[in-house]
PDB file of N, CA and C in Angstrom:
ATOM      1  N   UNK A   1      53.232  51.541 -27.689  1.00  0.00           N
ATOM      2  CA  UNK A   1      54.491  51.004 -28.151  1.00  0.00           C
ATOM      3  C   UNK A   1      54.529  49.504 -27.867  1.00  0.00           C
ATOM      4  N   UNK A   2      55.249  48.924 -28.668  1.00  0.00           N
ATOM      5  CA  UNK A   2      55.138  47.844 -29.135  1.00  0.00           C
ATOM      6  C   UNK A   2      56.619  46.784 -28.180  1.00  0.00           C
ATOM      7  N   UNK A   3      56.250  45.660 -26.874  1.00  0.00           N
ATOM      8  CA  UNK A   3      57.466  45.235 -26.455  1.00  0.00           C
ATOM      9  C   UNK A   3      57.731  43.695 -26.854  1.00  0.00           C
ATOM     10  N   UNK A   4      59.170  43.571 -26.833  1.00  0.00           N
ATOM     11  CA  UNK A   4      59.546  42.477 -27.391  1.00  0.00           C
ATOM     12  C   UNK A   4      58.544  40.904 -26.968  1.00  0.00           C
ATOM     13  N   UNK A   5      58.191  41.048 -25.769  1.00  0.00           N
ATOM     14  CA  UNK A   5      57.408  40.296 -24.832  1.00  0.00           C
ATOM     15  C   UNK A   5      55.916  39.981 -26.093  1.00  0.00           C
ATOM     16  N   UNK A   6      55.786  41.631 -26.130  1.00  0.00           N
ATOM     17  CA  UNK A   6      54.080  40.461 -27.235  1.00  0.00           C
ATOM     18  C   UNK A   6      54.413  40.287 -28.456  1.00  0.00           C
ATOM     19  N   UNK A   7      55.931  39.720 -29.177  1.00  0.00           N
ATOM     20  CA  UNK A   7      55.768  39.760 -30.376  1.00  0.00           C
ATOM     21  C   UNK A   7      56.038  38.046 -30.374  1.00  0.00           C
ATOM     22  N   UNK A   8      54.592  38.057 -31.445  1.00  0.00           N
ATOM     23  CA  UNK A   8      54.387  36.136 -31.328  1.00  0.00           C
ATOM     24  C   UNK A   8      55.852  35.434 -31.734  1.00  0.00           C
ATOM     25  N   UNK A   9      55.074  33.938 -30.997  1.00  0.00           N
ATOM     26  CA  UNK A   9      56.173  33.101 -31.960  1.00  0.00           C
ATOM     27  C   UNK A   9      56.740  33.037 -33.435  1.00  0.00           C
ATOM     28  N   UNK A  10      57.788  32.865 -33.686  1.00  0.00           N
ATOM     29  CA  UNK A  10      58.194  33.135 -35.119  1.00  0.00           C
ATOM     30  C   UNK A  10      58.077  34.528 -35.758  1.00  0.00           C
ATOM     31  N   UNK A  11      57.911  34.949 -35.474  1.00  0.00           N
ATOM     32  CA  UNK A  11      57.885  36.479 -35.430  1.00  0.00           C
ATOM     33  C   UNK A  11      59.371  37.577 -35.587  1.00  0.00           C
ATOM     34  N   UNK A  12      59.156  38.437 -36.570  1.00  0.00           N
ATOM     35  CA  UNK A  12      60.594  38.953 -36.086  1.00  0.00           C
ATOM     36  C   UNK A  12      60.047  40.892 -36.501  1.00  0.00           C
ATOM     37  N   UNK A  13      61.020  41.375 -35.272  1.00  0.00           N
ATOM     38  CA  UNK A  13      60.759  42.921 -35.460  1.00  0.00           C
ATOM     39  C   UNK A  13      62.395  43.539 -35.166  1.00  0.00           C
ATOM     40  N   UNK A  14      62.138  44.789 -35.075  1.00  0.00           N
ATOM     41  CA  UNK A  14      63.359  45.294 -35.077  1.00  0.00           C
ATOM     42  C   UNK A  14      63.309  45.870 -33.188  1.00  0.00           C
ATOM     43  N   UNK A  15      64.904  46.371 -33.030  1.00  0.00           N
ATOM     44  CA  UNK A  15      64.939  47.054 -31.685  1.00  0.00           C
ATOM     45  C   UNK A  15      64.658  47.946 -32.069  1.00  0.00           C
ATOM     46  N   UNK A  16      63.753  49.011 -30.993  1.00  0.00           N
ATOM     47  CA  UNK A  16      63.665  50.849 -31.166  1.00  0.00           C
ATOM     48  C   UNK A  16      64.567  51.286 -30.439  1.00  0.00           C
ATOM     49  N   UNK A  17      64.772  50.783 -28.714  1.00  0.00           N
ATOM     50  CA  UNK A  17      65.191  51.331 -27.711  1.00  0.00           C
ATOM     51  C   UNK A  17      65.183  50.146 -26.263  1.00  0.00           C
ATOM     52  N   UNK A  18      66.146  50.187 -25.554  1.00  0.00           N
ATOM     53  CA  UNK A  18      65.756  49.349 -24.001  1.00  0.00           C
ATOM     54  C   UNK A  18      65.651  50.020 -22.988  1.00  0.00           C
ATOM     55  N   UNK A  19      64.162  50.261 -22.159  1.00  0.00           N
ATOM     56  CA  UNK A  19      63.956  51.084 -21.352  1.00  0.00           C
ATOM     57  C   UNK A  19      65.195  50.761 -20.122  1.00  0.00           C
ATOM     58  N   UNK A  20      65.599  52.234 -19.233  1.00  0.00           N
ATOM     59  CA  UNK A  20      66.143  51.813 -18.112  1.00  0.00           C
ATOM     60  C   UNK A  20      67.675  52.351 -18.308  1.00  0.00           C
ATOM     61  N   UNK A  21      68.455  52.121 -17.243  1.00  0.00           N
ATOM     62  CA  UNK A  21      69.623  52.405 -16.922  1.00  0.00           C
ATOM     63  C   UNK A  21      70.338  51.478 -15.850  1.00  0.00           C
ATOM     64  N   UNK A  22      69.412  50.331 -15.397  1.00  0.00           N
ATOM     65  CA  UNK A  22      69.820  49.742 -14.249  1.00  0.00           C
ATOM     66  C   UNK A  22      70.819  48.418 -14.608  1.00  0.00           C
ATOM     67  N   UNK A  23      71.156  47.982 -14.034  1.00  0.00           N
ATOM     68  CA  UNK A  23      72.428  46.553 -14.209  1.00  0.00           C
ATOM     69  C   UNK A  23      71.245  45.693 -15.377  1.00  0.00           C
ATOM     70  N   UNK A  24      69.873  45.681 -14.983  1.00  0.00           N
ATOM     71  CA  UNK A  24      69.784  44.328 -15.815  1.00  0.00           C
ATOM     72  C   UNK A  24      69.414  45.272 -17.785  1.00  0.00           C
ATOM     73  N   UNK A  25      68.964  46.472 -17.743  1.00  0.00           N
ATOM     74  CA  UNK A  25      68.958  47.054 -19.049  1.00  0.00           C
ATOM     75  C   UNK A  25      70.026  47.328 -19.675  1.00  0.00           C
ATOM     76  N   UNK A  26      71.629  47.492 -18.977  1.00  0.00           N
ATOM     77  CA  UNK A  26      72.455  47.389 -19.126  1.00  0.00           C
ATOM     78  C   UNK A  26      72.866  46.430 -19.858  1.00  0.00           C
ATOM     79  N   UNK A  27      72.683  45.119 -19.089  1.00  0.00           N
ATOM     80  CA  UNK A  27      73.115  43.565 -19.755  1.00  0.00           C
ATOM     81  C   UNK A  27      72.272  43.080 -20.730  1.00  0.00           C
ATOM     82  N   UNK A  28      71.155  43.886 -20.785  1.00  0.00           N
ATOM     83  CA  UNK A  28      70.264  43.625 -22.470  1.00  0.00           C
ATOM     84  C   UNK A  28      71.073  43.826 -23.515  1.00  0.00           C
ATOM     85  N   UNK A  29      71.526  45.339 -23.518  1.00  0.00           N
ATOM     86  CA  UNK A  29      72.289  46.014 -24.520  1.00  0.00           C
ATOM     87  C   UNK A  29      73.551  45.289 -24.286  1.00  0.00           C
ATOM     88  N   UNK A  30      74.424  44.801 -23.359  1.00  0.00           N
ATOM     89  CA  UNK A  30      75.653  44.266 -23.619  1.00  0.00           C
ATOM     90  C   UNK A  30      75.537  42.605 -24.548  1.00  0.00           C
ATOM     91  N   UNK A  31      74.260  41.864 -24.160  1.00  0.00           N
ATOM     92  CA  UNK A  31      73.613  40.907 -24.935  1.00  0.00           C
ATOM     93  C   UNK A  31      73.336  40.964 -26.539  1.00  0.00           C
ATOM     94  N   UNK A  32      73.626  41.908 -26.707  1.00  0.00           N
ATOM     95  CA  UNK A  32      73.171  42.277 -28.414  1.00  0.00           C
ATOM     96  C   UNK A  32      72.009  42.976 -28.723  1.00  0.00           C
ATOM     97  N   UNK A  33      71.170  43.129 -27.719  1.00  0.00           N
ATOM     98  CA  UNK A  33      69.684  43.831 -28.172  1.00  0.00           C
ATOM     99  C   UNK A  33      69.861  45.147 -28.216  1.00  0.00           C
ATOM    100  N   UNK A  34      70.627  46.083 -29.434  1.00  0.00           N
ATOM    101  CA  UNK A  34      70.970  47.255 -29.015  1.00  0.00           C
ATOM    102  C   UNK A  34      69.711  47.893 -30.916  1.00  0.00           C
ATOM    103  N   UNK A  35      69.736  49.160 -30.407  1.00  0.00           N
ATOM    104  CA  UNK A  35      68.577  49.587 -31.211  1.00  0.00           C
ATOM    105  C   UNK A  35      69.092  49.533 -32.662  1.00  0.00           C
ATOM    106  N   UNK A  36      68.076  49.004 -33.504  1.00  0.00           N
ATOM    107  CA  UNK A  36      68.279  48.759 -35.064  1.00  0.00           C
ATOM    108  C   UNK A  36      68.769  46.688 -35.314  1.00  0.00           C
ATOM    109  N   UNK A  37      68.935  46.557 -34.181  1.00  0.00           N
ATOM    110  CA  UNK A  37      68.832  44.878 -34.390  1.00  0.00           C
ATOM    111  C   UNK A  37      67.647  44.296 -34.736  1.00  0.00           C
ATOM    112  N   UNK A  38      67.432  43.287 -35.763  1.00  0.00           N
ATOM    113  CA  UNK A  38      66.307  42.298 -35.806  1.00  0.00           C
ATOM    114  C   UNK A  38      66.227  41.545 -35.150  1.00  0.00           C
ATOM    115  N   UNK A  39      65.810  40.986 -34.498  1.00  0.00           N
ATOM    116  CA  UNK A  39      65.366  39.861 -33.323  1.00  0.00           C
ATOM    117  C   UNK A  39      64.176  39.153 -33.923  1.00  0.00           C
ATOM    118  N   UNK A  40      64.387  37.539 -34.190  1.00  0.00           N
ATOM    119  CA  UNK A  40      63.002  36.905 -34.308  1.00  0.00           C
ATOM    120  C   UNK A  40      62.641  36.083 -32.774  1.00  0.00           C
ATOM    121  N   UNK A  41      61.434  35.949 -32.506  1.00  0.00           N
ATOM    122  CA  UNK A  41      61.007  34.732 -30.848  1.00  0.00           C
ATOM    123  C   UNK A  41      61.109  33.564 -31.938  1.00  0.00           C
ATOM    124  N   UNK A  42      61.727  32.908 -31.401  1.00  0.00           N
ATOM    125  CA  UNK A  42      61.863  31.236 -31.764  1.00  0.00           C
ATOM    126  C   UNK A  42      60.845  30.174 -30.773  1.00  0.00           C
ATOM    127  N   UNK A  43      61.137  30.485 -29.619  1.00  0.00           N
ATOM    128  CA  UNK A  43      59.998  30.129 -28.734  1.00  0.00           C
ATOM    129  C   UNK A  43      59.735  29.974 -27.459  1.00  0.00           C
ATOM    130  N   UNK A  44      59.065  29.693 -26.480  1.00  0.00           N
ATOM    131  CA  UNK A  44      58.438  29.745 -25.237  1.00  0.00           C
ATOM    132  C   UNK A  44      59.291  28.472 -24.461  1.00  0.00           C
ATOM    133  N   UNK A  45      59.413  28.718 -23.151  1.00  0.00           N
ATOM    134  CA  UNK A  45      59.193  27.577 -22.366  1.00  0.00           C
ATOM    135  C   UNK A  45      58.260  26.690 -22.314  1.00  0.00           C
ATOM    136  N   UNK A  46      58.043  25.608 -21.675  1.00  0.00           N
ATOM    137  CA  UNK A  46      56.325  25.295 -21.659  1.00  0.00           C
ATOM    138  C   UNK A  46      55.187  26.379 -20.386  1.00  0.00           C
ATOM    139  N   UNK A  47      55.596  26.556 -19.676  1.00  0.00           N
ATOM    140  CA  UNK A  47      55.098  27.728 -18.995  1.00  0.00           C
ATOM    141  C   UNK A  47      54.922  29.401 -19.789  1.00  0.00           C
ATOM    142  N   UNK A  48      55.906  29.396 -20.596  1.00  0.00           N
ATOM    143  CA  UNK A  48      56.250  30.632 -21.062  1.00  0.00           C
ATOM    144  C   UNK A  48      56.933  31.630 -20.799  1.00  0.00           C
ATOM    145  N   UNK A  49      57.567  30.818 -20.132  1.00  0.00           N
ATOM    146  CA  UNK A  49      58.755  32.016 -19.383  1.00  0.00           C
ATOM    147  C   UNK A  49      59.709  30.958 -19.420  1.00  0.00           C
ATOM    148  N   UNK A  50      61.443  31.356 -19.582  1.00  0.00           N
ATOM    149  CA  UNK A  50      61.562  32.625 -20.762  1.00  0.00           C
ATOM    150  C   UNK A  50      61.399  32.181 -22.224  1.00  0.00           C
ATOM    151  N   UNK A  51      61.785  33.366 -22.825  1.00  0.00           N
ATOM    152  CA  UNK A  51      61.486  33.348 -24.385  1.00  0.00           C
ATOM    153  C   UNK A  51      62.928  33.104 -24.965  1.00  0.00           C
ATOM    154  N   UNK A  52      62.623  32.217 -26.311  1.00  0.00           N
ATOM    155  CA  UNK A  52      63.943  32.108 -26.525  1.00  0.00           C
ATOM    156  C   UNK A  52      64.082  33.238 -28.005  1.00  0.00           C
ATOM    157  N   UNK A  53      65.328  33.677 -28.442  1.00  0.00           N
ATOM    158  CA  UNK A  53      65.124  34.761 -29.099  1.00  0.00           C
ATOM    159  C   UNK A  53      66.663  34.385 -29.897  1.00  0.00           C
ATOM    160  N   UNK A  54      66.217  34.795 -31.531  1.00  0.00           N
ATOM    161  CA  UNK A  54      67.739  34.744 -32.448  1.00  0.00           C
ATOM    162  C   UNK A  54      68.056  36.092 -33.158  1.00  0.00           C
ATOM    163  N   UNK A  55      69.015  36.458 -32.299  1.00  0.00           N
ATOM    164  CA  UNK A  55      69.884  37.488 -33.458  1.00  0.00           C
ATOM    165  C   UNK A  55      71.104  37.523 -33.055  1.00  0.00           C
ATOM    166  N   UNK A  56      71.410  38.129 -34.148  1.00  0.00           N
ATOM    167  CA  UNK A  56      72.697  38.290 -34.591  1.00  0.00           C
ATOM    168  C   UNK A  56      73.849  36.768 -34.478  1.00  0.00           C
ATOM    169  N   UNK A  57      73.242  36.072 -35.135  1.00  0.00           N
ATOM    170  CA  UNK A  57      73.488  34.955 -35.717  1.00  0.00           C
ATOM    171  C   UNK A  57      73.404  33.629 -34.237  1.00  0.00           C
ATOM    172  N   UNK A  58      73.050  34.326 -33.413  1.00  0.00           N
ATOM    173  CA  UNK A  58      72.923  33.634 -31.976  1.00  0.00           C
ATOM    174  C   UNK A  58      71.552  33.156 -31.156  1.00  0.00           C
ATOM    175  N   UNK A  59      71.584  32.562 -30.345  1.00  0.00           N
ATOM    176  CA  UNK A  59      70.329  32.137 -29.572  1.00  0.00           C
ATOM    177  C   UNK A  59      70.193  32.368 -28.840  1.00  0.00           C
ATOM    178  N   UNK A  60      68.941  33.177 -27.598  1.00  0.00           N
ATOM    179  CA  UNK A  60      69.225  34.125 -26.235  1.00  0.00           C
ATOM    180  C   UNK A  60      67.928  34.022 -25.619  1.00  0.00           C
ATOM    181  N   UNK A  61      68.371  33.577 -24.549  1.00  0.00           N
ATOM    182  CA  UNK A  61      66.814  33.293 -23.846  1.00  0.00           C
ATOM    183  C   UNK A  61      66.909  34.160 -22.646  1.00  0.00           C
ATOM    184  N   UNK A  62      65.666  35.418 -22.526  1.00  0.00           N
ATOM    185  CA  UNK A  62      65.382  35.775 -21.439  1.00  0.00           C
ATOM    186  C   UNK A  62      64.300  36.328 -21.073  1.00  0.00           C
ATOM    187  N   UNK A  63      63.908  36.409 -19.950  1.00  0.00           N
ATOM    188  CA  UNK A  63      62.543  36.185 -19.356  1.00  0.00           C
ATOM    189  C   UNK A  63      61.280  37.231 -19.760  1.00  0.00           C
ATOM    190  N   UNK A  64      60.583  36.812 -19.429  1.00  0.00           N
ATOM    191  CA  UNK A  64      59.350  37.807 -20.133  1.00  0.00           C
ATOM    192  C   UNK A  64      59.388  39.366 -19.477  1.00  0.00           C
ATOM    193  N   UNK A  65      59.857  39.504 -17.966  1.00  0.00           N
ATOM    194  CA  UNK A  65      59.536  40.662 -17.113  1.00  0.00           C
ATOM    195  C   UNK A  65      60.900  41.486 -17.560  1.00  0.00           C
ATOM    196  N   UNK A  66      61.958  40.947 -18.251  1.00  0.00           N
ATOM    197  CA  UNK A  66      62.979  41.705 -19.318  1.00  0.00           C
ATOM    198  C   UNK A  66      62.529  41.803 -20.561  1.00  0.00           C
ATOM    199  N   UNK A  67      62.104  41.074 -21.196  1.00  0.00           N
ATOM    200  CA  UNK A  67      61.703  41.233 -22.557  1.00  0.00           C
ATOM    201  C   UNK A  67      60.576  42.231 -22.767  1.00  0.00           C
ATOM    202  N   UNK A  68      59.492  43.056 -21.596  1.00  0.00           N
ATOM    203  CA  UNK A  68      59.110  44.111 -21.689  1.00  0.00           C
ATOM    204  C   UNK A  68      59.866  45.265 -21.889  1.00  0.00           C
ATOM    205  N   UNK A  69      61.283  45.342 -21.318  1.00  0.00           N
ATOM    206  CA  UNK A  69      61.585  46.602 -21.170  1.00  0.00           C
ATOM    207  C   UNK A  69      62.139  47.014 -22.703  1.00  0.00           C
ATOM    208  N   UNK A  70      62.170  46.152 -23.606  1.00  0.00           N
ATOM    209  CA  UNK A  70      62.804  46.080 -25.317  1.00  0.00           C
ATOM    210  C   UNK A  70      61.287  46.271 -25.640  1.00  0.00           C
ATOM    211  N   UNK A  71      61.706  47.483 -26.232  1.00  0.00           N
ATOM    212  CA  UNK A  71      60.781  48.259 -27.182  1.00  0.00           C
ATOM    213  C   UNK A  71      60.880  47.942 -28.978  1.00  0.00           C
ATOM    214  N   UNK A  72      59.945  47.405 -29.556  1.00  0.00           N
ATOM    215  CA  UNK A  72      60.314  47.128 -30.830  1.00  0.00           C
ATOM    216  C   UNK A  72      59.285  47.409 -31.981  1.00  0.00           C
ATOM    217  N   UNK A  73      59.458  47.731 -32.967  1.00  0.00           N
ATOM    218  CA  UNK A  73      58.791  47.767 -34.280  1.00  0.00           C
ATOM    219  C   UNK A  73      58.632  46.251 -35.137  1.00  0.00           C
ATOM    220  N   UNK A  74      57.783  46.688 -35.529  1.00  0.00           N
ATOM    221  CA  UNK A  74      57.479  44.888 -36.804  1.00  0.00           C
ATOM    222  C   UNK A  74      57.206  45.656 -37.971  1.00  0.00           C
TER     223      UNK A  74
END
Protein backbone atom coordinates (compact mmCIF):
# COMPACT_ATOMS: atom_id res chain seq x y z
CA UNK A 1 0.00 0.00 0.00
CA UNK A 2 0.76 3.06 -1.19
CA UNK A 3 1.61 6.29 1.69
CA UNK A 4 1.13 9.80 1.20
CA UNK A 5 4.96 10.23 2.23
CA UNK A 6 6.25 8.46 -1.24
CA UNK A 7 4.02 10.23 -3.50
CA UNK A 8 6.52 12.56 -5.57
CA UNK A 9 6.53 16.12 -5.95
CA UNK A 10 3.66 17.46 -7.96
CA UNK A 11 1.99 14.54 -7.76
CA UNK A 12 -1.57 14.02 -6.80
CA UNK A 13 -3.51 10.77 -5.46
CA UNK A 14 -6.49 10.19 -3.64
CA UNK A 15 -7.09 9.32 0.36
CA UNK A 16 -7.93 5.42 0.99
CA UNK A 17 -7.79 5.58 4.80
CA UNK A 18 -5.54 7.23 7.99
CA UNK A 19 -3.98 4.58 9.95
CA UNK A 20 -4.55 4.91 13.87
CA UNK A 21 -6.88 6.24 16.46
CA UNK A 22 -4.46 8.34 18.45
CA UNK A 23 -4.66 12.42 18.97
CA UNK A 24 -2.26 12.95 16.06
CA UNK A 25 -4.51 10.50 13.32
CA UNK A 26 -7.27 12.15 14.73
CA UNK A 27 -6.01 15.74 13.74
CA UNK A 28 -5.15 14.34 10.16
CA UNK A 29 -8.78 13.64 9.58
CA UNK A 30 -9.92 16.87 11.44
CA UNK A 31 -7.24 18.65 8.82
CA UNK A 32 -9.15 17.55 5.77
CA UNK A 33 -7.32 14.32 4.86
CA UNK A 34 -10.43 12.25 5.24
CA UNK A 35 -10.87 9.18 2.72
CA UNK A 36 -11.90 10.02 -1.00
CA UNK A 37 -9.96 13.49 -0.87
CA UNK A 38 -7.38 14.37 -3.63
CA UNK A 39 -4.33 15.67 -2.23
CA UNK A 40 -1.48 16.90 -4.60
CA UNK A 41 2.63 17.33 -2.70
CA UNK A 42 3.45 20.78 -3.81
CA UNK A 43 6.72 20.42 -2.05
CA UNK A 44 9.58 19.60 0.38
CA UNK A 45 11.42 21.58 2.87
CA UNK A 46 15.03 21.84 1.93
CA UNK A 47 15.80 18.92 4.26
CA UNK A 48 12.53 17.31 3.40
CA UNK A 49 10.71 17.40 6.17
CA UNK A 50 7.74 18.56 6.18
CA UNK A 51 5.83 18.21 3.03
CA UNK A 52 3.76 20.77 1.89
CA UNK A 53 0.38 19.43 0.54
CA UNK A 54 -2.98 21.15 -1.40
CA UNK A 55 -6.43 20.14 -0.94
CA UNK A 56 -9.40 21.11 -0.67
CA UNK A 57 -8.72 24.41 -1.96
CA UNK A 58 -5.98 24.89 0.92
CA UNK A 59 -2.25 24.51 1.76
CA UNK A 60 -1.03 21.98 4.66
CA UNK A 61 2.21 21.14 5.67
CA UNK A 62 3.00 18.10 7.69
CA UNK A 63 5.76 16.02 8.48
CA UNK A 64 6.90 12.98 6.78
CA UNK A 65 6.58 10.46 10.08
CA UNK A 66 2.56 11.67 9.69
CA UNK A 67 2.32 11.63 6.18
CA UNK A 68 3.08 7.74 6.42
CA UNK A 69 0.19 6.99 8.34
CA UNK A 70 -2.24 8.43 5.03
CA UNK A 71 -2.72 5.66 2.93
CA UNK A 72 -3.38 6.65 -0.73
CA UNK A 73 -4.11 5.56 -4.33
CA UNK A 74 -2.74 7.44 -7.64
Amino acid sequence: MLSLQEVAVGASARVRDVAGSDPTSLRLLEMGLTPGVKVRVVGTAPLGDPLELELRGYRLSIRRNEASRVAVTQ
